[in-house]
Protein backbone atom coordinates (compact mmCIF):
# COMPACT_ATOMS: atom_id res chain seq x y z
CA UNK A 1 136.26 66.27 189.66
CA UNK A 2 137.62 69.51 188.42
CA UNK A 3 137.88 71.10 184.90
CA UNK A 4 141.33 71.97 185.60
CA UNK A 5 141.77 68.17 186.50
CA UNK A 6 139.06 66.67 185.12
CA UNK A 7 138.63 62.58 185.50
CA UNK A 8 139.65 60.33 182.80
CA UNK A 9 137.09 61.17 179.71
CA UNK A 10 135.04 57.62 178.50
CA UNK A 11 137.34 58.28 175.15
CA UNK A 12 139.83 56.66 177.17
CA UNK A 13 138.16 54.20 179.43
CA UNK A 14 138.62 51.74 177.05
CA UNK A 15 136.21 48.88 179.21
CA UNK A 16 133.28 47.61 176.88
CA UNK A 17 130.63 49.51 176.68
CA UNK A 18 127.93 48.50 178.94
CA UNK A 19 125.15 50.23 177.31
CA UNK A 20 124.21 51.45 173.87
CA UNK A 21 121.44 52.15 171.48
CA UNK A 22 119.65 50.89 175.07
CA UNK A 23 120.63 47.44 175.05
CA UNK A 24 123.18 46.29 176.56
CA UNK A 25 126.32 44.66 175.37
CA UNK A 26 125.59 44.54 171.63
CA UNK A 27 128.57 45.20 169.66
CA UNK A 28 128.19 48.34 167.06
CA UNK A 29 127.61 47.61 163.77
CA UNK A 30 127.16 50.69 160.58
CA UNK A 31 123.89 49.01 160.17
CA UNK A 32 122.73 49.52 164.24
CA UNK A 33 124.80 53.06 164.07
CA UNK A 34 122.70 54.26 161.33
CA UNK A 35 119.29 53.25 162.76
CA UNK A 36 120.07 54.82 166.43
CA UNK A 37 121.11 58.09 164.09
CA UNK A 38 117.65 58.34 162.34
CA UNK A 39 116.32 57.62 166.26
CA UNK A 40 118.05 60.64 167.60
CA UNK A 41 117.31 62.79 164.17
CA UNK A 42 113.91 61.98 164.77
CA UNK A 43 113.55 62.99 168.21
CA UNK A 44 116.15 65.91 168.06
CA UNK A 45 116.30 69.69 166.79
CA UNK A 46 118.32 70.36 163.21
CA UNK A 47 121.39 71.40 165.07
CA UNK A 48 121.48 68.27 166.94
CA UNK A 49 120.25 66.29 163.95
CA UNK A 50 123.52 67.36 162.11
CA UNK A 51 125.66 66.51 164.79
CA UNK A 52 124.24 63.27 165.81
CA UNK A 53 124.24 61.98 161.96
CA UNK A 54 128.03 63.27 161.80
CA UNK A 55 129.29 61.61 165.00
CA UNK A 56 127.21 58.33 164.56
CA UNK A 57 128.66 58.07 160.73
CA UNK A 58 132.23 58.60 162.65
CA UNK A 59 131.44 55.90 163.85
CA UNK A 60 130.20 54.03 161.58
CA UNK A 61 133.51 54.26 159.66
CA UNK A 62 135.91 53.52 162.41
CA UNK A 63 133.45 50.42 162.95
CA UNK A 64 134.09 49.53 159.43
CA UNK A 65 137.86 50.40 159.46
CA UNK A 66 138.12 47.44 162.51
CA UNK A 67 137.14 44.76 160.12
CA UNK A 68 134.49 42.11 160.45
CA UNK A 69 135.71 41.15 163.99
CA UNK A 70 134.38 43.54 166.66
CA UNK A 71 137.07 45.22 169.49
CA UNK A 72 137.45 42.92 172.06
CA UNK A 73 137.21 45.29 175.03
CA UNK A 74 138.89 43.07 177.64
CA UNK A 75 141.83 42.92 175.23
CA UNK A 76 141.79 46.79 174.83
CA UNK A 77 141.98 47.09 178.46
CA UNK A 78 144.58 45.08 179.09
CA UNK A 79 146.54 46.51 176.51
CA UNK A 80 145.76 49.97 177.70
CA UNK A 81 146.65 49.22 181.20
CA UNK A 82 150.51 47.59 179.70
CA UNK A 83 150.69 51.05 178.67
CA UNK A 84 149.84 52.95 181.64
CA UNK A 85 152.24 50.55 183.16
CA UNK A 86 154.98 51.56 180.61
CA UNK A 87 155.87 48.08 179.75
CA UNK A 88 156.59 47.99 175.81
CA UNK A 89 153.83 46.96 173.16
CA UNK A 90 154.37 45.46 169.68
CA UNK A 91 153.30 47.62 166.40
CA UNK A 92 150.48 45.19 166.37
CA UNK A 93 149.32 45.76 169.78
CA UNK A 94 149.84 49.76 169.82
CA UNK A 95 148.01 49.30 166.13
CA UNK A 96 145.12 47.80 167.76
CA UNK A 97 144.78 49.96 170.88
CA UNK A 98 145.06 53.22 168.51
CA UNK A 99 141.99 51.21 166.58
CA UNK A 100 140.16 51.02 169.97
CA UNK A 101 140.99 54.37 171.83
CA UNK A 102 139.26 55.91 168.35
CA UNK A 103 136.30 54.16 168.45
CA UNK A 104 135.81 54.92 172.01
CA UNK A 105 136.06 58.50 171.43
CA UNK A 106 133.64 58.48 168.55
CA UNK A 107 131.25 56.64 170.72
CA UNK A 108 131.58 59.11 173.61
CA UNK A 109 130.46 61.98 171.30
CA UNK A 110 128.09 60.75 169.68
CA UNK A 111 126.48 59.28 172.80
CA UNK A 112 123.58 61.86 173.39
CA UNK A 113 124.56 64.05 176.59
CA UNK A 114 121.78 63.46 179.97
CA UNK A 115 118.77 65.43 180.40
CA UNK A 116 118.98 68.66 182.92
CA UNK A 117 117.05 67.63 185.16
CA UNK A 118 116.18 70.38 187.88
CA UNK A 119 114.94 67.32 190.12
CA UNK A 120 114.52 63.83 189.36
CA UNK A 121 111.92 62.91 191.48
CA UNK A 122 114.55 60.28 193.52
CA UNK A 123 113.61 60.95 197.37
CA UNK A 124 116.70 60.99 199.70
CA UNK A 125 118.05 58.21 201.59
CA UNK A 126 117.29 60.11 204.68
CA UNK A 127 113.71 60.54 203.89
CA UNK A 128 112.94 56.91 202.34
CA UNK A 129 111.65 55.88 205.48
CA UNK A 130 109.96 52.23 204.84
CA UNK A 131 110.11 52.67 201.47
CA UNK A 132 112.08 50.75 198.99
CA UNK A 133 114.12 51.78 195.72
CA UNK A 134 115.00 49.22 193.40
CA UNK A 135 114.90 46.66 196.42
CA UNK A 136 116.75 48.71 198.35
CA UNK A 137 115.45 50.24 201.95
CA UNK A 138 116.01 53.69 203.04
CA UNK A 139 117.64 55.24 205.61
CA UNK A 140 122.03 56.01 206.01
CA UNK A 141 122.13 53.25 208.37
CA UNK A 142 119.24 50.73 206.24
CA UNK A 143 115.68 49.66 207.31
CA UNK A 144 114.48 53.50 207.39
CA UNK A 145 117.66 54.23 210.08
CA UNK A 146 119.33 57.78 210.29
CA UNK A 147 121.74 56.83 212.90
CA UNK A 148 123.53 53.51 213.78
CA UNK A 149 122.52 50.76 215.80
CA UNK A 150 123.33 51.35 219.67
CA UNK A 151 126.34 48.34 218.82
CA UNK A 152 127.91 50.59 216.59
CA UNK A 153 127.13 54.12 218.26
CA UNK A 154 129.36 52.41 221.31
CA UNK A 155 132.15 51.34 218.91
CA UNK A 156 131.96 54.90 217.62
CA UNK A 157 132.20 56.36 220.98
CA UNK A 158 135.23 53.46 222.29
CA UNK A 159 137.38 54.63 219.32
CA UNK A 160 136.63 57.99 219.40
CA UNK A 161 137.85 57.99 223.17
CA UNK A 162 141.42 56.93 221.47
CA UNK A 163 141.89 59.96 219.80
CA UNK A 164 143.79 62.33 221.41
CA UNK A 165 146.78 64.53 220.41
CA UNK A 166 150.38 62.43 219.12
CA UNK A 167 153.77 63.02 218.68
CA UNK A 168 155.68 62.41 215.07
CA UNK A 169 156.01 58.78 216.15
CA UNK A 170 152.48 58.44 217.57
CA UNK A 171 152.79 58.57 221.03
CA UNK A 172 150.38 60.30 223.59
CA UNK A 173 151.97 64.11 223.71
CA UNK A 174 149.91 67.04 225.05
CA UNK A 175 152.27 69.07 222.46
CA UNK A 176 151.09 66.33 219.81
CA UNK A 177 148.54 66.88 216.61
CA UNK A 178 145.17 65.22 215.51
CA UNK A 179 145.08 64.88 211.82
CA UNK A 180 141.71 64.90 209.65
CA UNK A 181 142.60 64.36 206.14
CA UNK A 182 140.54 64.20 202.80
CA UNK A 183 140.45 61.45 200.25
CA UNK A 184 138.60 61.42 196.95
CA UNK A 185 138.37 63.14 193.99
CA UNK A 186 138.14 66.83 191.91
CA UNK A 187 135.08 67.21 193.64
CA UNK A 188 136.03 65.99 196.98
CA UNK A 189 139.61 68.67 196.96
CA UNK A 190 137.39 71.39 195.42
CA UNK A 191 135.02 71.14 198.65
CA UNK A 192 137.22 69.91 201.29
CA UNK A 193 139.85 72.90 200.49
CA UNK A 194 136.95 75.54 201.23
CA UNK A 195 136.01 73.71 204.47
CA UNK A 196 139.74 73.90 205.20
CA UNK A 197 139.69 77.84 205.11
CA UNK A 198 136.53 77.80 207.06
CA UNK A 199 137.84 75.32 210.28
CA UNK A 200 141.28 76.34 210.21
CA UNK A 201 139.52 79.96 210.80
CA UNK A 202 137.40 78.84 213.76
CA UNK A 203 138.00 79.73 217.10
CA UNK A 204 136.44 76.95 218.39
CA UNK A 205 138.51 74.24 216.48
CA UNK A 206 140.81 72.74 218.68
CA UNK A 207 144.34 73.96 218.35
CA UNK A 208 145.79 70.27 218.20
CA UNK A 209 143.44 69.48 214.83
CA UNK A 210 145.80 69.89 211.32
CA UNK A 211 143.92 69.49 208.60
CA UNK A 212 145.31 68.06 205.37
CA UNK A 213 143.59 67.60 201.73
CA UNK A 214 144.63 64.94 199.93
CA UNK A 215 142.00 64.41 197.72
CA UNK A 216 143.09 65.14 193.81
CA UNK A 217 141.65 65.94 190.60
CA UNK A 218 141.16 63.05 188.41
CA UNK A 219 141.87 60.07 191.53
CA UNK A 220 138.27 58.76 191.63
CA UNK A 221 137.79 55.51 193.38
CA UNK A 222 139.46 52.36 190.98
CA UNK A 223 142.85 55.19 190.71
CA UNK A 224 143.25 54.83 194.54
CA UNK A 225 141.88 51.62 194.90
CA UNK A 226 144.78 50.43 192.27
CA UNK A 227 146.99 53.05 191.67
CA UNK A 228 149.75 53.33 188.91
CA UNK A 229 152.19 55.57 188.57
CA UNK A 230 153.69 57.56 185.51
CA UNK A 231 151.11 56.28 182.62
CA UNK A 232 149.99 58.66 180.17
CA UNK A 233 149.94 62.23 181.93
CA UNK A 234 153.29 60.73 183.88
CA UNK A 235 151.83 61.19 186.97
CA UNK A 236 152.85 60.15 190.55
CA UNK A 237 150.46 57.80 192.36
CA UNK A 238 147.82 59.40 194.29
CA UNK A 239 149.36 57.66 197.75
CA UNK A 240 152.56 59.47 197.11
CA UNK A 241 150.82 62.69 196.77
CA UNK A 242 149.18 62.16 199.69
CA UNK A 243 152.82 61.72 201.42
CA UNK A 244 154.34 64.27 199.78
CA UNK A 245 150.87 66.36 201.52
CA UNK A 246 151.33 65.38 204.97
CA UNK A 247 154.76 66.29 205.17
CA UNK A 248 154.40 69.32 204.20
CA UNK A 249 151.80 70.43 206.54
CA UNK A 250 154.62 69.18 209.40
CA UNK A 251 152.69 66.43 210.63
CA UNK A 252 153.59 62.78 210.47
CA UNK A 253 151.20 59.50 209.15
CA UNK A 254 151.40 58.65 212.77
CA UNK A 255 149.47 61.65 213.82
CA UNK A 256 146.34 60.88 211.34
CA UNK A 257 143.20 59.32 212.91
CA UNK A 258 140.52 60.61 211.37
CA UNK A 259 139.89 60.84 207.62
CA UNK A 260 136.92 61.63 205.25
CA UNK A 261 136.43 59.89 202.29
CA UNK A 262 133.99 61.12 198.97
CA UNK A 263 134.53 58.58 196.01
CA UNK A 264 132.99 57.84 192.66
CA UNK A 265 133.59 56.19 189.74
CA UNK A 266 134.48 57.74 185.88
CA UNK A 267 131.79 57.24 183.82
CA UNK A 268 129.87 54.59 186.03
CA UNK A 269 127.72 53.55 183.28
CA UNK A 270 129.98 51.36 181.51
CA UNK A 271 130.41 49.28 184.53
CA UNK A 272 126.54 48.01 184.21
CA UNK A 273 123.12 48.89 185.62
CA UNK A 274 122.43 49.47 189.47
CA UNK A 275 123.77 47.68 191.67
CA UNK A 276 126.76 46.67 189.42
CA UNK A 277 127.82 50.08 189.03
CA UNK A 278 127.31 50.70 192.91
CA UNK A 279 128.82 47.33 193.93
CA UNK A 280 132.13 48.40 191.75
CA UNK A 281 132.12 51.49 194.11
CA UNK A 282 131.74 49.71 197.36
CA UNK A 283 134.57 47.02 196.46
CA UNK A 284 136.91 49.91 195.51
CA UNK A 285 136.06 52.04 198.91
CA UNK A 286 136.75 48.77 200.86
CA UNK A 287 140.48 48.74 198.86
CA UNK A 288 141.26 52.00 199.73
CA UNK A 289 140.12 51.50 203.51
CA UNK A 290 142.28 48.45 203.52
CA UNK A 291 145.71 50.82 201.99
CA UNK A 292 144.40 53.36 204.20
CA UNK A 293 144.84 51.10 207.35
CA UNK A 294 148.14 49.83 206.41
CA UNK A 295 149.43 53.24 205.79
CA UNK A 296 147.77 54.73 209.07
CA UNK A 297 148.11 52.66 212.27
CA UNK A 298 146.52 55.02 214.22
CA UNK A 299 143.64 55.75 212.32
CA UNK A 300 140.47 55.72 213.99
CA UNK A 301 137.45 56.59 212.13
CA UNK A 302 136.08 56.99 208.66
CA UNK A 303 133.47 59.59 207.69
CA UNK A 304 132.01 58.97 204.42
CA UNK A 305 129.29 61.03 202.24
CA UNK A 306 127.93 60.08 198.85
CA UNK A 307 128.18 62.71 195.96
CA UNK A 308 126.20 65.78 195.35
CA UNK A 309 123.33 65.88 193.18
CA UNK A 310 124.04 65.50 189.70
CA UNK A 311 120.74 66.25 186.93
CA UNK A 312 122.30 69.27 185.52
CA UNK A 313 125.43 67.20 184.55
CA UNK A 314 126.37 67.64 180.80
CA UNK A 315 128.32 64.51 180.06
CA UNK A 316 128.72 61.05 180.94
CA UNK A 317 131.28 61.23 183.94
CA UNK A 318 128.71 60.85 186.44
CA UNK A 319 125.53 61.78 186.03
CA UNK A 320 122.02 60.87 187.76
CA UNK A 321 120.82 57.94 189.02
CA UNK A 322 124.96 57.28 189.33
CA UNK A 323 125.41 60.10 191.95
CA UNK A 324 122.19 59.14 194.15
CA UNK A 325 122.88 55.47 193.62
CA UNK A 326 126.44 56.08 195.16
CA UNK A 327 125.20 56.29 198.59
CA UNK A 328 124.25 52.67 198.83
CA UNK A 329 127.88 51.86 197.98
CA UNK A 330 128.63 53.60 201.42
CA UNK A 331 125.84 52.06 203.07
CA UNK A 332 126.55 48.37 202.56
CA UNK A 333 130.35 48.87 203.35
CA UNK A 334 128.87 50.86 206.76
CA UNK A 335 126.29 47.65 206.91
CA UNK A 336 128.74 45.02 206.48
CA UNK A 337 130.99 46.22 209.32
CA UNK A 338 127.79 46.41 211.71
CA UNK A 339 127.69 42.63 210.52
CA UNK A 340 131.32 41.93 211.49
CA UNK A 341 132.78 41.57 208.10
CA UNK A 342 136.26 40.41 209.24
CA UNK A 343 137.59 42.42 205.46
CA UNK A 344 136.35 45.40 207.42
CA UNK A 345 137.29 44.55 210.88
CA UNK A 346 138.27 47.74 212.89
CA UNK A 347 138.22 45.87 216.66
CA UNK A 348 141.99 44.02 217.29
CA UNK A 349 140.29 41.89 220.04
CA UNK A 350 138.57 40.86 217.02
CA UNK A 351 141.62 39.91 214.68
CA UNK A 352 143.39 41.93 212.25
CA UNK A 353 142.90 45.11 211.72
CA UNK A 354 141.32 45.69 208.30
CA UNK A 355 139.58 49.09 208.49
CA UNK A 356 139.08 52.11 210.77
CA UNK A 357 135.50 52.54 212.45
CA UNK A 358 132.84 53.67 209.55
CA UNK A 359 130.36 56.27 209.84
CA UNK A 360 128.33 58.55 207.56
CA UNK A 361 129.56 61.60 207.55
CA UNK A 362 127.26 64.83 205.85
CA UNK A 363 124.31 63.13 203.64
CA UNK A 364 124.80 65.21 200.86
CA UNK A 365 122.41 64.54 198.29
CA UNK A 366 118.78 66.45 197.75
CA UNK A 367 116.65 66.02 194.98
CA UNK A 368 117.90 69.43 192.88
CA UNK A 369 115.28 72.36 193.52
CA UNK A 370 112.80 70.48 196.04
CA UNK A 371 113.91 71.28 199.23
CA UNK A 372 114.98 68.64 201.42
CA UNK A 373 112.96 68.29 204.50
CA UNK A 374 115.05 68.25 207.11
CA UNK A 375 117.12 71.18 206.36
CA UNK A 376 115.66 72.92 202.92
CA UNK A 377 118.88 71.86 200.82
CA UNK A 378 118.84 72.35 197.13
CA UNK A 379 121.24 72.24 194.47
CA UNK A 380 120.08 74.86 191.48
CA UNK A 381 121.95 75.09 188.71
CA UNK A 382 124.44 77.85 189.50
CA UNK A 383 125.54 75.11 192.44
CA UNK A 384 127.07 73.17 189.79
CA UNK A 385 130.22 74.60 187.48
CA UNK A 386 129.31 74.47 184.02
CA UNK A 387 129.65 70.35 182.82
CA UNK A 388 126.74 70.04 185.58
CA UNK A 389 128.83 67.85 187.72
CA UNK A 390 131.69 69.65 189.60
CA UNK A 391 130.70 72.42 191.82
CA UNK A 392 130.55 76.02 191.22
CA UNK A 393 131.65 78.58 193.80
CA UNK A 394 128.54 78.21 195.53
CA UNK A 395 128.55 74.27 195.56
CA UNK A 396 131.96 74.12 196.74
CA UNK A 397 130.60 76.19 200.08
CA UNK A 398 127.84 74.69 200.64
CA UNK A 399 129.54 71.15 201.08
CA UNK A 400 132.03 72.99 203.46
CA UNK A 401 129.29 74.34 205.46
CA UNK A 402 127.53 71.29 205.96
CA UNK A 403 130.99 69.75 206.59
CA UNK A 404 132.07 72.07 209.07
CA UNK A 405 128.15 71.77 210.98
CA UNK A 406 128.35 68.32 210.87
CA UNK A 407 132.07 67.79 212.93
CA UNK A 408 131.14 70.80 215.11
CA UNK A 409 127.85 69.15 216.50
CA UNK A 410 128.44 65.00 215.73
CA UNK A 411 128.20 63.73 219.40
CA UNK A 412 131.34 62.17 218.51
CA UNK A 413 133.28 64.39 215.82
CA UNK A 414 132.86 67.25 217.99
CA UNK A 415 135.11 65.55 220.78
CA UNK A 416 138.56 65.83 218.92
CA UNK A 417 136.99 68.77 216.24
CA UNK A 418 136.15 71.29 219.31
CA UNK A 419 139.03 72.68 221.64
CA UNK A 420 137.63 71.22 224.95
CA UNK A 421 135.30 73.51 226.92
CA UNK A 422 136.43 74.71 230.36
């Protein structure tokens, strides 16, 4: 999620708000306003005082303005969605999105920005062990597990024997390409670009691997999941992009197998506490697995990694718990296909083809300035740019370095990543 292409803002995510004055789904009224403004006066410094009383009164009157019958959200979104869609809206209806798209925006600034937090005292999937969070056992793979279960490490290994190097129309050619291509978001094109620079400059990459990004700025999970094109900033739809990509780089969607995937939602907190916010996440991911499948028929496996650690974050796009919490999206879609979910069936002997073969790829998450204890990551401050949630210069390599370690010594990744060995 980039400032040049920065996600969606909440000011015009017009769902209802899941949480505010910390209870969830009451409707504003001037009355509640002006309590939760004495709250934050009380607890805040003058500057802040003067801004909170400002932007809750702001409030307040666009509350008023609305009448005695609150916004109904669902009716905002639907409305807002007609016009992402183009299709024409009555004076009445563009009257009443204005209404809503205003009151959104007041709530977004006056909603009091997250702590920094230079660690948050979460512990890492990978180091959970037998211990639980909010019901929830550790480990990438569940029940304290770093790696899959031997059934899946031998799917892993079947379908990465089937890749190997294709011509334009996907045939077996020793002249033919292995692509690896990116999907995600600001983030995910801000990282994946350096990692790019880094592989396509390693002599040990093997000459038959193109590498594509098609992640894009502001295309978090629900944009590819259901994408629209034109809509306000009249922009394509993040599938044609990625067309429009892959041509250019002279290779053919026949000739990609291999793909990494980094989602998120905008501004998960409006779509309710963990795990609704998480489940959202997962059903999306499973969406774009499904258009990824039909758009790919050779594709073989998908890497996935949660985000990067997010306490310094400024705003409400996606702060902590939201960034930690996204990993268990990724581990119950990973989970359910170990079950033999037929929506995420990768086997044909088993039916339709649904999904390619899912895998974690780089664990990127550690607990801000406590190193992690497997490797000694941490995030500090100058890893993140400055809204605390996009990566800095710094960030952006480190995610490309653990990228690039992680396909250069996977037991499987490094059998299409590496040139082969004489």
């Amino acid at each position: 999620m980039s400032a040049q292409h920065s996600e969606r803002g909440p000011g015009l995510c017009l769902c209802r708000p899941a949480e505010y004055d910390g209870q969830v789904g009451h409707e504003l009224s001037p009355g509640r306003i002006w309590n939760f403004v004495r709250f934050r006066m009380a607890r805040s410094g003058f500057r802040t005082r003067v801004v909170a009383a400002l932007c809750f009164l702001a409030v307040a009157v666009l509350t008023c303005r609305a009448g005695s019958e609150p916004i109904d959200w669902q009716r905002a979104q639907d409305l807002y969605q007609r016009e992402q869609r183009r299709e024409t809206l009555t004076d009445e209806e563009k009257a009443y999105l204005e209404q809503a798209k205003q009151l959104r925006r007041a709530q977004a600034q006056a909603t009091k920005p997250p702590p920094a937090w230079e660690t948050t005292g979460l512990v890492p999937l990978t180091e959970m062990g037998e211990g639980l969070y909010k019901e929830q056992t550790g480990g990438l793979y569940g029940r304290g597990r770093n790696v899959p279960p031997e059934s899946h490490l031998t799917a892993a290994q079947e379908q990465t024997a089937l890749i190997q190097p294709l011509d334009a129309e996907g045939n077996p050619s020793d002249a033919g390409q292995i692509v690896l291509i990116s999907l995600g978001m600001s983030n995910t094109t801000q990282e994946f670009s350096v990692f790019k620079k880094l592989a396509d400059a390693d002599p040990n990459k093997s000459p038959h691997l193109v590498i594509v990004d098609c992640a894009q700025g502001g295309q978090a999970a629900h944009e590819w999941a259901y994408p629209v094109s034109g809509g306000r900033q009249n922009r394509p739809s993040p599938w044609d992009v990625m067309d429009q990509r892959i041509r250019l780089a002279g290779v053919t969607a026949a000739q990609v197998q291999v793909v990494w995937i980094k989602q998120a939602q905008i501004t998960p907190a409006h779509l309710g506490e963990f795990p609704a916010h998480a489940e959202s996440l997962r059903n999306d991911i499973a969406e774009i697995l499904h258009r990824l499948t039909a758009r790919f028929p050779n594709l073989r496996l998908a890497y996935l990694s949660s985000r990067i650690y997010a306490g310094y974050a400024t705003t409400g796009l996606n702060p902590e718990p939201y960034a930690y919490e996204s990993a268990f999206s990724v581990r119950w879609l990973i989970e359910s296909q170990i079950a033999n979910d037929p929506n995420l069936n990768y086997d044909p002997a088993q039916g339709e083809v649904k999904a390619p073969l899912l895998l974690w790829g780089p664990y990127l998450w550690a607990d801000g300035i406590k190193p992690r204890q497997s490797d000694g990551l941490v995030w500090t401050r100058e890893d993140l740019g400055p809204d605390g949630t996009h990566p800095s210069t710094s960030g952006r390599q480190k995610v490309a370095d653990m990228l690039l370690t992680f396909l250069k010594t996977d037991p499987n990744a490094r059998q299409w990543f590496l040139k082969p060995q004489p």
